[in-house]
Protein backbone atom coordinates (compact mmCIF):
# COMPACT_ATOMS: atom_id res chain seq x y z
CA UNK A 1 -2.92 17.54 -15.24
CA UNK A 2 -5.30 16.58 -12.49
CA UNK A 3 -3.60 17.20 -9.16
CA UNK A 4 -5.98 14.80 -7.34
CA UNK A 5 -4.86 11.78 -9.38
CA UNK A 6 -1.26 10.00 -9.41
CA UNK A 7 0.84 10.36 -11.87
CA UNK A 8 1.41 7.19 -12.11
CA UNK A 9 0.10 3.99 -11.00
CA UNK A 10 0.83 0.67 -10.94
CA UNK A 11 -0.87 -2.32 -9.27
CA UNK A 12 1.53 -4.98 -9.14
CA UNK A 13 0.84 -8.68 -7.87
CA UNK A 14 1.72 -8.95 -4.03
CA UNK A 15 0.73 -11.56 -1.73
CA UNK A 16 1.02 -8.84 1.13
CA UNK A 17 -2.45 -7.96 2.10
CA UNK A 18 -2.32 -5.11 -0.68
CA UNK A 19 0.63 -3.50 -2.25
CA UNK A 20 0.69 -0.65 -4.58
CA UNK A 21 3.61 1.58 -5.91
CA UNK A 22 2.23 4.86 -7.02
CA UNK A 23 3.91 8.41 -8.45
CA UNK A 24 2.05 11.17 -7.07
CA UNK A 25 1.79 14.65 -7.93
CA UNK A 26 3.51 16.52 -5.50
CA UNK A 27 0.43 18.67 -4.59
CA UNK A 28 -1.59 15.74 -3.52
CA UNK A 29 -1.05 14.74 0.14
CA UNK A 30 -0.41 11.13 0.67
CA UNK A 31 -3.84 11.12 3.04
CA UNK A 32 -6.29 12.32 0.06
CA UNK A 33 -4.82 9.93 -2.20
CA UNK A 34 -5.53 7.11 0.30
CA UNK A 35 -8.70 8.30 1.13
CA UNK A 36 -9.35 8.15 -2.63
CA UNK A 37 -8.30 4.93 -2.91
CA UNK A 38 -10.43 3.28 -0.11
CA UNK A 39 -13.38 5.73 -1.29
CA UNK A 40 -13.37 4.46 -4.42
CA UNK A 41 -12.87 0.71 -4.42
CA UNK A 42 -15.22 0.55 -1.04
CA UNK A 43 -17.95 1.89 -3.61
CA UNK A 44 -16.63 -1.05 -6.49
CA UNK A 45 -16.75 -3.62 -4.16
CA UNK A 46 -20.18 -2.76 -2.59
CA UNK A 47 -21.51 -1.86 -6.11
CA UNK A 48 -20.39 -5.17 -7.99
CA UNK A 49 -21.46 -7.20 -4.37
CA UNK A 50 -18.13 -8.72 -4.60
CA UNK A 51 -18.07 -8.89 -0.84
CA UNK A 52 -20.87 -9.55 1.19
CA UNK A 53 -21.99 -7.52 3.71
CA UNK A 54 -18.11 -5.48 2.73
CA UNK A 55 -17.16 -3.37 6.12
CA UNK A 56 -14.48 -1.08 4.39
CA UNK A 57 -11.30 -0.92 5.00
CA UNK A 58 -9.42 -1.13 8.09
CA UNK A 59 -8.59 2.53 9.82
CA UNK A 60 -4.96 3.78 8.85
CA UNK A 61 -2.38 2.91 6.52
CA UNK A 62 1.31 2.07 5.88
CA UNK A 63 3.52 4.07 3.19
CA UNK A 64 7.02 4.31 2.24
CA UNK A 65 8.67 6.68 0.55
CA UNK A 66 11.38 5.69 -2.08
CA UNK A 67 13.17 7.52 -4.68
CA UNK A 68 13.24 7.24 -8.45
CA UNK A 69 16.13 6.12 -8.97
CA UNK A 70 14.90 2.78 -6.30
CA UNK A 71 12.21 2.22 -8.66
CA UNK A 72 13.21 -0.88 -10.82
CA UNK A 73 14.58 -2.51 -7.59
CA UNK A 74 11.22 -1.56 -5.63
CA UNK A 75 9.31 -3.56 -8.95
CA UNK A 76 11.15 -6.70 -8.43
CA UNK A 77 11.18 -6.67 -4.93
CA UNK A 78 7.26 -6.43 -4.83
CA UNK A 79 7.29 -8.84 -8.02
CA UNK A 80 9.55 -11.45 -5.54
CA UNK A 81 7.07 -11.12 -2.21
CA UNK A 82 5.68 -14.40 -2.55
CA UNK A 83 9.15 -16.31 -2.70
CA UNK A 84 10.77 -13.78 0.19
CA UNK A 85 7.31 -14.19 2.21
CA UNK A 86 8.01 -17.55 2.39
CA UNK A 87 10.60 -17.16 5.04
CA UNK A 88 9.63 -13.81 6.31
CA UNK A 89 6.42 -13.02 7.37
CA UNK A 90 4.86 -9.48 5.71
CA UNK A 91 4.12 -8.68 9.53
CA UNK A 92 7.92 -9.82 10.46
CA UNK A 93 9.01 -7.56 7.88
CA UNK A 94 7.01 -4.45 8.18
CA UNK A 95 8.02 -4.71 11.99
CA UNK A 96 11.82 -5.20 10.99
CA UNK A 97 11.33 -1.58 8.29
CA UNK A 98 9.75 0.13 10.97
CA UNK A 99 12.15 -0.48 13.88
CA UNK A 100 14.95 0.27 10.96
CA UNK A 101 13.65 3.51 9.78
CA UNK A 102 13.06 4.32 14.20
CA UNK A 103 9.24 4.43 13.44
CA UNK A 104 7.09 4.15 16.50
CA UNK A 105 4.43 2.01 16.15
CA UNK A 106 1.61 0.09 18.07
CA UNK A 107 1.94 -3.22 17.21
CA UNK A 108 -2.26 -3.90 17.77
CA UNK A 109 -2.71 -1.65 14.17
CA UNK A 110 -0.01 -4.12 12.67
CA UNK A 111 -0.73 -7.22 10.47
């Protein structure tokens, strides 16, 4: 198995500015997998010109950690964004897990 890759991923549709829910191998640090990521669709997006003039992604990222057996629930939950958003801002809400969970934050790298 390649350590570099996830073991699982799974794009789901989220009207947040991108959610993903990914299984990864527990050699590969969170950071590389992200960096990955970006890497690698900054290069599809540029290549395919579906953005003009495309300026990458933003610095930084947001990730939670959840456990297996949170895994259907976490799949509906993104599935259901777009109704929930609808009274809750993605912003609101990432504020609201952060503050939870006693994450400090700056709110200028915040949605």
């Amino acid at each position: 198995m390649d350590c570099t890759q996830p073991r699982q991923r799974r794009n789901l549709s989220s009207p947040a500015p991108h959610g993903e829910l990914a299984s990864l191998h527990p050699s590969l640090a969170l950071a590389q997998y992200v960096e990955k990521v970006k890497t690698g669709s900054t290069n599809w997006i540029r290549r395919e010109g579906l953005i003009d003039d495309w300026p990458g992604w933003q610095d930084g990222y947001g990730a939670f950690t959840a456990s297996r057996a949170e895994k259907e629930a976490l799949i509906a939950y993104i599935k259901g964004q777009e109704e929930h958003h609808r009274t809750m801002s993605f912003g609101d809400e990432l504020r609201a897990l952060l503050e939870k969970a006693g994450v400090a934050y700056d709110p200028k790298y915040l949605v």
